[in-house]
C-alpha atoms as a PDB file:
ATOM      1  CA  UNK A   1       0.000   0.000   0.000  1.00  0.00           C
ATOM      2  CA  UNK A   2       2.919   2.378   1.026  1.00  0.00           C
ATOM      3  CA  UNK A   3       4.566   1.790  -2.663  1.00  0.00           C
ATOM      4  CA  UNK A   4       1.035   2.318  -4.458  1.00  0.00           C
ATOM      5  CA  UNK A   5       0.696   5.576  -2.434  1.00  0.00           C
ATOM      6  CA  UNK A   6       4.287   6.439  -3.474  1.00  0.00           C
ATOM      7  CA  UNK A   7       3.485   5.853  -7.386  1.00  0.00           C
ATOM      8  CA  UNK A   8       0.428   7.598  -6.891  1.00  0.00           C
ATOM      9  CA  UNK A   9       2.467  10.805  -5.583  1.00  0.00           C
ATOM     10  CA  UNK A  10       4.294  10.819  -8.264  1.00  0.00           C
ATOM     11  CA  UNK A  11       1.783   9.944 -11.033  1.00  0.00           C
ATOM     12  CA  UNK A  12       0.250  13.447 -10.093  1.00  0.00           C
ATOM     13  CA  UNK A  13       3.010  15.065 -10.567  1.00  0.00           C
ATOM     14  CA  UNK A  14       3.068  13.756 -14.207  1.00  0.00           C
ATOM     15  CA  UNK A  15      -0.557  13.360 -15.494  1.00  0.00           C
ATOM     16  CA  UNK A  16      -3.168  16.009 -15.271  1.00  0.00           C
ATOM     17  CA  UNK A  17      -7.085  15.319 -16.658  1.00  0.00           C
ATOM     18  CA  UNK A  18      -8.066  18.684 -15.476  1.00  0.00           C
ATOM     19  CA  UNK A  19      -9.262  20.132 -12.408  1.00  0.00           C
ATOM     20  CA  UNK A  20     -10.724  16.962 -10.894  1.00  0.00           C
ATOM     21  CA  UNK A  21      -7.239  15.255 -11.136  1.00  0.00           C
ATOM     22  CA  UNK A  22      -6.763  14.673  -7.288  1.00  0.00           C
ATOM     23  CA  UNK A  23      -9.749  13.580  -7.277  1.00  0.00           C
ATOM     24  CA  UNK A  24      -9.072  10.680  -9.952  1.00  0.00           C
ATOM     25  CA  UNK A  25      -5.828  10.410  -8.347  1.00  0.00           C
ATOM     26  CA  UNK A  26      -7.414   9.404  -4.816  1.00  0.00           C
ATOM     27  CA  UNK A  27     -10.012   6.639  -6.535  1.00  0.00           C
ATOM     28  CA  UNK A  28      -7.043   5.056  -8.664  1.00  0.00           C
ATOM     29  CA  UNK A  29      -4.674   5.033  -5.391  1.00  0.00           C
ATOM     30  CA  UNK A  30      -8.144   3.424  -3.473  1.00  0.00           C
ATOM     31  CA  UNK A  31      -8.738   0.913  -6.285  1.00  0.00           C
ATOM     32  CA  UNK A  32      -5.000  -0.578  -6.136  1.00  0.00           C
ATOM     33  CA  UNK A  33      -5.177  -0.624  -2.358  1.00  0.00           C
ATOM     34  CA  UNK A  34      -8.649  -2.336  -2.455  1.00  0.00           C
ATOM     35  CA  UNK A  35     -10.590  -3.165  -5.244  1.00  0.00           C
ATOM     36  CA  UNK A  36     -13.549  -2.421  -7.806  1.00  0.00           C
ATOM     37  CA  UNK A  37     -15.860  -1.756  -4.659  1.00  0.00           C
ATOM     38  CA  UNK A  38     -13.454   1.191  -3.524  1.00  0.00           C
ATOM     39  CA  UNK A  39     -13.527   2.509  -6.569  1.00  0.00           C
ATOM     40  CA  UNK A  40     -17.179   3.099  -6.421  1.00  0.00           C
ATOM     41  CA  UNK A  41     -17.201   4.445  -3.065  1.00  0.00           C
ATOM     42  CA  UNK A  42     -14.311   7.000  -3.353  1.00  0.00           C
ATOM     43  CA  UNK A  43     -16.019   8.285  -6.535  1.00  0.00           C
ATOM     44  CA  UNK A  44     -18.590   8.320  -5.443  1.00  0.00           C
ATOM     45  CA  UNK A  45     -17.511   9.724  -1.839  1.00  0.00           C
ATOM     46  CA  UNK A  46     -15.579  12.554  -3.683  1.00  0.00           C
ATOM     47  CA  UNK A  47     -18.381  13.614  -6.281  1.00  0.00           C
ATOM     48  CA  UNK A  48     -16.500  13.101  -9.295  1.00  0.00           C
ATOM     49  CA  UNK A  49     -17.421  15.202 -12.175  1.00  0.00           C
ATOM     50  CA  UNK A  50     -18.042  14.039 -15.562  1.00  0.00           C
ATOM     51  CA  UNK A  51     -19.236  10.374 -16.707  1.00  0.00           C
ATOM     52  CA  UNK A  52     -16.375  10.422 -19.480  1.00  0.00           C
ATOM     53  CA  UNK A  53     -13.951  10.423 -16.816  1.00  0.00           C
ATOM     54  CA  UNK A  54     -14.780   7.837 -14.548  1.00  0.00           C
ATOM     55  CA  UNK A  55     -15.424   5.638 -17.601  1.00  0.00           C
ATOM     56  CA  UNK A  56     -12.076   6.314 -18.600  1.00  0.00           C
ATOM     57  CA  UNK A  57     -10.838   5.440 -14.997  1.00  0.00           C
ATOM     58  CA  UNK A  58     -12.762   2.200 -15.164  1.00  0.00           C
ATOM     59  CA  UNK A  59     -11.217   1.365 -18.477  1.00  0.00           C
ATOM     60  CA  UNK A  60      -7.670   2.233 -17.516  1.00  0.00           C
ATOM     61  CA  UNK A  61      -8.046   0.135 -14.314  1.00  0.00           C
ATOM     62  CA  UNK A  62      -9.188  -2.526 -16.211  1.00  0.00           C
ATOM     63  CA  UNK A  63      -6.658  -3.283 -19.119  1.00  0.00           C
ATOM     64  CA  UNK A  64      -4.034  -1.887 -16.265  1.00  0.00           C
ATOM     65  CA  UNK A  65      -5.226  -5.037 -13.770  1.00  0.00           C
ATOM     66  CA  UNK A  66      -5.349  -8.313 -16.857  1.00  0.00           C
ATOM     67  CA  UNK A  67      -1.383  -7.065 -17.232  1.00  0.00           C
ATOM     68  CA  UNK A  68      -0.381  -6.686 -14.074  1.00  0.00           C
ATOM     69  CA  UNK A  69      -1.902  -9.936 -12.958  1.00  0.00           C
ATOM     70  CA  UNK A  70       0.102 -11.628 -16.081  1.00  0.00           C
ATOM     71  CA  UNK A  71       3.229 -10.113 -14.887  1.00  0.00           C
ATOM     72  CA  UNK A  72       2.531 -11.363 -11.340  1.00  0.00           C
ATOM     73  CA  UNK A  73       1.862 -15.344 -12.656  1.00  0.00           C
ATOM     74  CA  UNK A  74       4.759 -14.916 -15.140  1.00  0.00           C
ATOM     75  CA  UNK A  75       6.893 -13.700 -12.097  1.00  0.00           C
ATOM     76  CA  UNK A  76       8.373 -16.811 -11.097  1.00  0.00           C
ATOM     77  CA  UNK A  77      10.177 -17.784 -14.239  1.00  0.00           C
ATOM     78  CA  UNK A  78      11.899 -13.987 -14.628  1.00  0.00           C
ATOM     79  CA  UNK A  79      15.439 -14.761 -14.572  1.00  0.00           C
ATOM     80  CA  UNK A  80      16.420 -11.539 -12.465  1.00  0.00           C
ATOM     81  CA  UNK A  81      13.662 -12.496  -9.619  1.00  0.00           C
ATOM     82  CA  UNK A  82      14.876 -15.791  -9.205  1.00  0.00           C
ATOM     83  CA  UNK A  83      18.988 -14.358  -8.547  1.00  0.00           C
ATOM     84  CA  UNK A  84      17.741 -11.981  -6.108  1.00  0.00           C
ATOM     85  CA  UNK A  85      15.412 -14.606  -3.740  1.00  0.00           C
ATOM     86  CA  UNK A  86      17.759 -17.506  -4.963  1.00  0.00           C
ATOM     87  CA  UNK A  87      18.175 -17.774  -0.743  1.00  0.00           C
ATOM     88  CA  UNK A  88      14.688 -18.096  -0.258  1.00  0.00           C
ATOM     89  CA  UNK A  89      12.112 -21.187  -0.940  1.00  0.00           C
ATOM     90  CA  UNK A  90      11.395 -20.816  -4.324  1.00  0.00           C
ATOM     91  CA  UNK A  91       7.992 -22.270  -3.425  1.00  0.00           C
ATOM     92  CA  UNK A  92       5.485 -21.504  -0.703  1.00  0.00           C
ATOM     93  CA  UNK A  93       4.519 -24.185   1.652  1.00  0.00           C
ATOM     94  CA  UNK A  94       1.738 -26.531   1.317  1.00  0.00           C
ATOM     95  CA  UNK A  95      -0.712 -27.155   3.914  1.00  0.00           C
ATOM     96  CA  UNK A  96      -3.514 -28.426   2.475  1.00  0.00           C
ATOM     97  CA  UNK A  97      -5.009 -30.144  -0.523  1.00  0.00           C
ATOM     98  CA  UNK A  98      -5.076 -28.387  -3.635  1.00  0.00           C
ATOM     99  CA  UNK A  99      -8.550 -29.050  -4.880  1.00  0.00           C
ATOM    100  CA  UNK A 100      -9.664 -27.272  -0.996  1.00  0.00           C
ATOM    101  CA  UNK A 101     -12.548 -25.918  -1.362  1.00  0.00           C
ATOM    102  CA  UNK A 102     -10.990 -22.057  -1.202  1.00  0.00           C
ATOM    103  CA  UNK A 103     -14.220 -20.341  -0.345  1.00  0.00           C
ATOM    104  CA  UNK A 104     -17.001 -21.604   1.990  1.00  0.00           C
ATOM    105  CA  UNK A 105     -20.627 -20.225   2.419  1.00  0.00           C
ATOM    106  CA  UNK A 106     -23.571 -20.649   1.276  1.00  0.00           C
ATOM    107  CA  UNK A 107     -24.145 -18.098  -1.493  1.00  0.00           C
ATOM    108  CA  UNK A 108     -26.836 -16.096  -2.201  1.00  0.00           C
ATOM    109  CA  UNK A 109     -29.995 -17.445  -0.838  1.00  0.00           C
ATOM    110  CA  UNK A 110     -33.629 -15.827  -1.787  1.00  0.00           C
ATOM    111  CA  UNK A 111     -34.654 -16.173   2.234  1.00  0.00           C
ATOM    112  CA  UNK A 112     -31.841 -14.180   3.209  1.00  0.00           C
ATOM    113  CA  UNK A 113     -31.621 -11.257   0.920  1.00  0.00           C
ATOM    114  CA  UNK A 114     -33.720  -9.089   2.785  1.00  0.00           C
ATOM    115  CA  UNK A 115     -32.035  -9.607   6.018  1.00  0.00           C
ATOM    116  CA  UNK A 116     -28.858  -8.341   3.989  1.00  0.00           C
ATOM    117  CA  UNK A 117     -30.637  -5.425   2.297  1.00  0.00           C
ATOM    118  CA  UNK A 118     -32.285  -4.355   5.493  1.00  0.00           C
ATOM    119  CA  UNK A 119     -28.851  -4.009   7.504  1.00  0.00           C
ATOM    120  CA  UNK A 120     -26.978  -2.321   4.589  1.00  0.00           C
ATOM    121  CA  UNK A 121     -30.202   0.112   4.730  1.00  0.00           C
ATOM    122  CA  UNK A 122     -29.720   0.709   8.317  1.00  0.00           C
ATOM    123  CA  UNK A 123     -26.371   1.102   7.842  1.00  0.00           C
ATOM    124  CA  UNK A 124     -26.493   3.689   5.511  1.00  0.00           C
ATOM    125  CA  UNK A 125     -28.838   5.716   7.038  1.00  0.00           C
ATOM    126  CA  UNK A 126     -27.321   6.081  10.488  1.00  0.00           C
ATOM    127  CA  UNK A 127     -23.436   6.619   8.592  1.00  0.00           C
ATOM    128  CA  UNK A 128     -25.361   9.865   6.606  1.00  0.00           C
ATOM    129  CA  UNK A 129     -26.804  10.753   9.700  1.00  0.00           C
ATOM    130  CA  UNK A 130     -23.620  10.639  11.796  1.00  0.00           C
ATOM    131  CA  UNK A 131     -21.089  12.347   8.802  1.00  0.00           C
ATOM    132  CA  UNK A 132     -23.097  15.864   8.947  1.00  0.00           C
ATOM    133  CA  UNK A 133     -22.842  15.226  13.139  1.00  0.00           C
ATOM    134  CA  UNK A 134     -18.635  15.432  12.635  1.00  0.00           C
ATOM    135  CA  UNK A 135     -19.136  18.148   9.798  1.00  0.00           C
ATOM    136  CA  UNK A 136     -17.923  15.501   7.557  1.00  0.00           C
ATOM    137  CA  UNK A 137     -21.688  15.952   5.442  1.00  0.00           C
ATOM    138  CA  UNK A 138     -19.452  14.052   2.236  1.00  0.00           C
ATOM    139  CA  UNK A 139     -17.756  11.428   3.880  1.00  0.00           C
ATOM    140  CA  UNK A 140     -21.087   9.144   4.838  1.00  0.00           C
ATOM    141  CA  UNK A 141     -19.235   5.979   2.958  1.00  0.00           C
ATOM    142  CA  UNK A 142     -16.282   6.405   5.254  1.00  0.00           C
ATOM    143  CA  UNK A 143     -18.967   6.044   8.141  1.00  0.00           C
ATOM    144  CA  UNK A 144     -20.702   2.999   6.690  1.00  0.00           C
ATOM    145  CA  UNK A 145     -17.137   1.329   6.642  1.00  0.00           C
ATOM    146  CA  UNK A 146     -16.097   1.743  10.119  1.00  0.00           C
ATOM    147  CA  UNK A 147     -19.344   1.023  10.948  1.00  0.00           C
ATOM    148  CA  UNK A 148     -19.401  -2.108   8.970  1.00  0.00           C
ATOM    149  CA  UNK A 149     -15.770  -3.783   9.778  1.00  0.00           C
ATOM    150  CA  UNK A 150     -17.353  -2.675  13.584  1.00  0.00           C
ATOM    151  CA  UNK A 151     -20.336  -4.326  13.796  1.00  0.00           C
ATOM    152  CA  UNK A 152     -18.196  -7.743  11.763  1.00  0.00           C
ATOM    153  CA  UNK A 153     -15.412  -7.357  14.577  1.00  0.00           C
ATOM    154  CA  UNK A 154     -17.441  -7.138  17.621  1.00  0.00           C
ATOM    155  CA  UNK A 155     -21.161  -9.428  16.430  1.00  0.00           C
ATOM    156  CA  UNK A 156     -19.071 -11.857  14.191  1.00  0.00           C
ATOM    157  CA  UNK A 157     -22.033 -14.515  15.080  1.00  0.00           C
ATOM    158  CA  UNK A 158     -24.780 -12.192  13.257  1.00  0.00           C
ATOM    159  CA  UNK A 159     -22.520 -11.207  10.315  1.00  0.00           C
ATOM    160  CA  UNK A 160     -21.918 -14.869   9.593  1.00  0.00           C
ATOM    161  CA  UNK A 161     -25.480 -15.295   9.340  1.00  0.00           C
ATOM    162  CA  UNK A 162     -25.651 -12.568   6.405  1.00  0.00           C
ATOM    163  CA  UNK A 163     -25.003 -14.959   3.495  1.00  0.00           C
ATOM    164  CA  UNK A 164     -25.428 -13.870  -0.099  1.00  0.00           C
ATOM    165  CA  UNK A 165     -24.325  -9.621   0.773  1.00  0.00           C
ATOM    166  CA  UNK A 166     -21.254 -10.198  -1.136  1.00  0.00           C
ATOM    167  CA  UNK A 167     -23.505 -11.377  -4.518  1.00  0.00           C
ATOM    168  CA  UNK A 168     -25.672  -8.272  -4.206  1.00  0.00           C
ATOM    169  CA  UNK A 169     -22.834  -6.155  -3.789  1.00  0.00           C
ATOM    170  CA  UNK A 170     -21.452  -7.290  -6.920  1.00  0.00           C
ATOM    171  CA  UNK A 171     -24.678  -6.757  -8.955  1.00  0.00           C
ATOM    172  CA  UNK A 172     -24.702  -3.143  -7.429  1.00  0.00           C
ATOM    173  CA  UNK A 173     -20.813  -2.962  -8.457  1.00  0.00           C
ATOM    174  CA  UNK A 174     -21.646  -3.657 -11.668  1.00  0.00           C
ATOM    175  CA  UNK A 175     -24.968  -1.682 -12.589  1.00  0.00           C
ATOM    176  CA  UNK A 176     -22.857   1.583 -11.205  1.00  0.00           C
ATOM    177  CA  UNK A 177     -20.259   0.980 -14.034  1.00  0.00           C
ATOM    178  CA  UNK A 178     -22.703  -0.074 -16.637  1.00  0.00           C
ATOM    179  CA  UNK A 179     -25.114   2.994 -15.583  1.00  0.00           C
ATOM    180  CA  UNK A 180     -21.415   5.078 -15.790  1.00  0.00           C
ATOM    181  CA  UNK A 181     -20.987   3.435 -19.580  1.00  0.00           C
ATOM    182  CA  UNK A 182     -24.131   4.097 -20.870  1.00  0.00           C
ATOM    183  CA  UNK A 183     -23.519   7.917 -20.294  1.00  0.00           C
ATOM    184  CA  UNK A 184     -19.920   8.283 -21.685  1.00  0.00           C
ATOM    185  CA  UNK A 185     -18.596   9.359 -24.830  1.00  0.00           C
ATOM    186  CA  UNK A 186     -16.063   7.659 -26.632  1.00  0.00           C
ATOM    187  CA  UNK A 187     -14.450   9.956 -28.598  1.00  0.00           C
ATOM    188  CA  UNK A 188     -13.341  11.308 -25.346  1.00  0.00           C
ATOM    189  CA  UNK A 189     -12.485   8.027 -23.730  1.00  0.00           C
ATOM    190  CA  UNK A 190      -9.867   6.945 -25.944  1.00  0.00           C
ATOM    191  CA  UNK A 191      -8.395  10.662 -25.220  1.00  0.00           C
ATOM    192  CA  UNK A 192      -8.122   9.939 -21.816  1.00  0.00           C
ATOM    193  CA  UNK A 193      -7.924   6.804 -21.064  1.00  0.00           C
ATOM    194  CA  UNK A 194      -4.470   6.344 -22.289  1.00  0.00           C
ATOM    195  CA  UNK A 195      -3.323   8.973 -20.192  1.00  0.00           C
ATOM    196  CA  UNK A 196      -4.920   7.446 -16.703  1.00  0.00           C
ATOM    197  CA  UNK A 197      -3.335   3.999 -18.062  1.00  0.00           C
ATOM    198  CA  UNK A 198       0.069   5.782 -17.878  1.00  0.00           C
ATOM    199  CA  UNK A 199      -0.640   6.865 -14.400  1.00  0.00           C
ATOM    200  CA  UNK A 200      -1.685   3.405 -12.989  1.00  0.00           C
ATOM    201  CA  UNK A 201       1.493   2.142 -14.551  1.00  0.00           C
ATOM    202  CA  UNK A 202       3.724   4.315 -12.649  1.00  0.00           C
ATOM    203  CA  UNK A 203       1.539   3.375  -9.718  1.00  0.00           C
ATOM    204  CA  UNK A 204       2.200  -0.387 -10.127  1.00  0.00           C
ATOM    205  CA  UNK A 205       5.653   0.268 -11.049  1.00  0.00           C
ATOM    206  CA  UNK A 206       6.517   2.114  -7.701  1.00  0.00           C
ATOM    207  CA  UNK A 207       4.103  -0.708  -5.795  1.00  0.00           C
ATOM    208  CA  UNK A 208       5.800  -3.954  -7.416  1.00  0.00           C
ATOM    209  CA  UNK A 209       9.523  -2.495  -6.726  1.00  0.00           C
ATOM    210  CA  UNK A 210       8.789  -1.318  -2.839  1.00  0.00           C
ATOM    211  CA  UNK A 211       7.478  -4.994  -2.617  1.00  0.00           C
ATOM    212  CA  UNK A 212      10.013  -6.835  -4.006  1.00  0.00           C
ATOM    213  CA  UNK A 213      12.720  -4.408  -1.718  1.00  0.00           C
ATOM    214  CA  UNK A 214      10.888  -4.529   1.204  1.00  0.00           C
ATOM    215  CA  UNK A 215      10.110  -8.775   0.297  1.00  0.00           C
ATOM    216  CA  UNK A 216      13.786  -9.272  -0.076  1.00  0.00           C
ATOM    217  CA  UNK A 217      14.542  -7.121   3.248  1.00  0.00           C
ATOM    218  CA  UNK A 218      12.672  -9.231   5.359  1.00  0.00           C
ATOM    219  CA  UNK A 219      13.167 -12.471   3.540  1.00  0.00           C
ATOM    220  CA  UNK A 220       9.948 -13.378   2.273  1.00  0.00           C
ATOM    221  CA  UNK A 221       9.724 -16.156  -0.212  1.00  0.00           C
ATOM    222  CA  UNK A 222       9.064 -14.653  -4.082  1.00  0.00           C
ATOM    223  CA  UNK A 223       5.688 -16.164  -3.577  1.00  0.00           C
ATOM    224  CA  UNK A 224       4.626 -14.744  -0.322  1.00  0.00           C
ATOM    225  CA  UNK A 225       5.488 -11.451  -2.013  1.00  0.00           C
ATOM    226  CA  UNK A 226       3.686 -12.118  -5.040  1.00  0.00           C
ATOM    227  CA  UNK A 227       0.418 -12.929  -3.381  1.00  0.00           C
ATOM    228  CA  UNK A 228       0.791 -10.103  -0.922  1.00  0.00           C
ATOM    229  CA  UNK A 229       1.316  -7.474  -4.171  1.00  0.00           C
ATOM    230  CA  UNK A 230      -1.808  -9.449  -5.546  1.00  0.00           C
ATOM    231  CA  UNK A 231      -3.934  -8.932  -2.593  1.00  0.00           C
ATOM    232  CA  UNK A 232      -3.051  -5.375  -2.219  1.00  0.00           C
ATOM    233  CA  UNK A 233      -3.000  -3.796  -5.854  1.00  0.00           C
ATOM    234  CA  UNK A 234      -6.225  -6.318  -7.505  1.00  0.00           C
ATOM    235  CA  UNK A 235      -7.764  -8.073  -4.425  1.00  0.00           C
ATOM    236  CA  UNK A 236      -8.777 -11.051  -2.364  1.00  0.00           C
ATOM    237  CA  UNK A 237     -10.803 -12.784  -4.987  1.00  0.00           C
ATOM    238  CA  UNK A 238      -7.550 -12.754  -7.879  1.00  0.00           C
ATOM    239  CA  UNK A 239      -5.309 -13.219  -4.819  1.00  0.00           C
ATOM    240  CA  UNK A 240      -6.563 -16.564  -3.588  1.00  0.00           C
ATOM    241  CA  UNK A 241      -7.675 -17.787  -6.812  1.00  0.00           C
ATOM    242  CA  UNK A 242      -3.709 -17.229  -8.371  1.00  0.00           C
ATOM    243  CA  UNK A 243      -1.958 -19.007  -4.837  1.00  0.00           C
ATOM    244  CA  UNK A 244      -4.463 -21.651  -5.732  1.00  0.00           C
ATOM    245  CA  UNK A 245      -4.001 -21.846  -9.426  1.00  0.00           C
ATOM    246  CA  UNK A 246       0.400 -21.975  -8.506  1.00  0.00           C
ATOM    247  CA  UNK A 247      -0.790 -24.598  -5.552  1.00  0.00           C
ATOM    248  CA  UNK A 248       0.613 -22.454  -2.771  1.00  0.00           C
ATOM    249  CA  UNK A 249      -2.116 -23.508  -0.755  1.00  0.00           C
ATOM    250  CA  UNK A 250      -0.997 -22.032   2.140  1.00  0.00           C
ATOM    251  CA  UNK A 251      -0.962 -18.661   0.647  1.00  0.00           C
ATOM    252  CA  UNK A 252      -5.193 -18.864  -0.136  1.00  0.00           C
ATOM    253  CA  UNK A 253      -6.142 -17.768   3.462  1.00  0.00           C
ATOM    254  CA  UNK A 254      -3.440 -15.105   3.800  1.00  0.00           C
ATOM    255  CA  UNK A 255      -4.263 -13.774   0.300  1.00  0.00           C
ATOM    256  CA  UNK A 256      -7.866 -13.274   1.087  1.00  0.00           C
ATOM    257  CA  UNK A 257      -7.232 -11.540   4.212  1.00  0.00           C
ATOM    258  CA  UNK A 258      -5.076  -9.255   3.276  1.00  0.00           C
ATOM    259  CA  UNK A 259      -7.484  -8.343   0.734  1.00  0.00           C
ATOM    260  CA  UNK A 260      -9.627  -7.290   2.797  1.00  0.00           C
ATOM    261  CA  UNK A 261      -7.752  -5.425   4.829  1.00  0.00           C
ATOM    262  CA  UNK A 262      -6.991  -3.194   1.725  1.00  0.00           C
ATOM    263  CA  UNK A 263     -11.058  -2.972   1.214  1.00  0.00           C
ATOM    264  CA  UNK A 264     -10.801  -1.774   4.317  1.00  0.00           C
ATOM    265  CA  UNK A 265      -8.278   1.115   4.681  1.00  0.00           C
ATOM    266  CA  UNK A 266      -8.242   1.896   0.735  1.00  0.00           C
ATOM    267  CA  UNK A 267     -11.509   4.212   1.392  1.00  0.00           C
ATOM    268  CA  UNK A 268      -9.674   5.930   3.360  1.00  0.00           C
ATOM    269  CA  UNK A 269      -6.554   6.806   2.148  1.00  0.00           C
ATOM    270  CA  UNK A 270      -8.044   7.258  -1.259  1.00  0.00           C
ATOM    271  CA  UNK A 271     -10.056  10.334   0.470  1.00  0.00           C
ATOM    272  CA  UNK A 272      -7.302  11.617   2.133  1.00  0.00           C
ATOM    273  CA  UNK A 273      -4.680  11.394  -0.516  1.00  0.00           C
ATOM    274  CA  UNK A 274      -7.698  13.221  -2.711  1.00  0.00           C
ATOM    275  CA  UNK A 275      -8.278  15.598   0.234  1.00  0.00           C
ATOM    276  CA  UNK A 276      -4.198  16.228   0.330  1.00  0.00           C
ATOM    277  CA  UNK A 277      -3.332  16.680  -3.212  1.00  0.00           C
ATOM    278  CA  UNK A 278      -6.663  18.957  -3.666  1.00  0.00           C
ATOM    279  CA  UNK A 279      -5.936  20.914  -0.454  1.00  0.00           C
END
């Protein structure tokens, strides 16, 4: 997260979209700390103007994440990687089957979907009442995550019971960036997106060579660092599925949870680095 923040820094220094830059700055930096869903929120948290642009972002993000992730399976066989962990396991340990189930749960079930709708709804509505209580009338999403990761920390029993929230969120993920589509011209896009694309590559740039330092500094293995740059800069999901696809079982748990942790603190930082660059 510290080397995403770092490219991000610097990618503002290079690009500029116009006056909403920061602003596209702090989603992008959110996104590679998170995911898709932080994306939404931060954009949504820092009133982005223009459809064009966020389609743009979304596009960048994309095409930026399908390399990235390439560069991250093909990582093991680069030459220079392998010199500079040759002192390190070249593979992660196993510690269970491969064909573990990697996910548990019992999906999205018709019976429970309004117990899941009902508590985001409640939610919601006491974060926007709370955010105008702290003069923070904006920042309501930042409310409905601490909020959230509360209420999962401390009543772990009753969140467990939730099934199927992770489905609808999804759905809502993905109406938000068709809705976004439907309104955006292209003409424009392919004027911008480029640009943004450059920015998230000097943000993955920075990102992959803090890991790999920081990896080799406190001798991790080449895959622990691999999955931990996956779980940070694309998520949870692509995290567990690639130390599962490379049979680093071991790795599945940890890459999830890390994950999450970015989903967590990416909202955050993406406002602040907005809020900081804007200031």
């Amino acid at each position: 997260a510290v080397g995403t923040l770092v490219g991000a820094l610097i990618g503002f220094l290079v690009i500029d979209v116009g006056p909403e830059t920061h602003k596209i700055v702090g989603v992008l930096a959110a996104t590679f700390i998170g995911g898709s869903v932080n994306f939404v929120a931060v954009s949504q948290a820092l009133d982005v103007d223009g459809s064009t642009l966020i389609a743009s972002a979304v596009a960048a993000q994309g095409v930026a994440g399908i390399l990235y992730l390439s560069v991250l399976i093909a990582a093991p066989s680069m030459p220079f990687l392998k010199r500079w962990y040759a002192d390190s396991n070249d593979e992660a340990p196993s510690d269970a089957p491969v064909g573990e189930k990697m996910f548990d749960g019992e999906g999205l079930q018709p019976s429970r979907v309004p117990a899941c709708i009902t508590f985001s709804l409640v939610v919601c509505a006491v974060s926007y009442v709370l955010a105008p209580v702290f003069r923070l009338p904006n920042y309501g999403i930042l409310f409905i995550t601490i909020i959230t990761v509360a209420v999962a920390t401390l009543a772990p029993g009753f969140t467990r019971r939730l099934h199927g929230g992770d489905s609808i969120g999804m759905l809502l993920v993905c109406v938000f960036i068709a809705g976004i589509g439907a309104q955006s011209n292209v003409g424009l896009l392919a004027g911008t997106a480029p640009v943004l694309l450059g920015f998230i590559g000097i943000v993955l740039a920075m990102h992959a060579f803090i890991i790999l330092l920081v990896g080799r500094l406190f001798r991790l293995t080449l895959p622990e660092v691999l999955i931990g740059s996956n779980a940070c800069a694309l998520g949870a999901v692509t995290a567990a599925a690639h130390a599962g696809g490379k049979r680093w079982t071991s790795l599945v748990t940890p890459g999830i949870l890390s994950g999450i942790l970015g989903y967590v603190i990416a909202n955050f930082i993406g406002v602040g680095l907005s809020g900081l660059l804007g200031g």
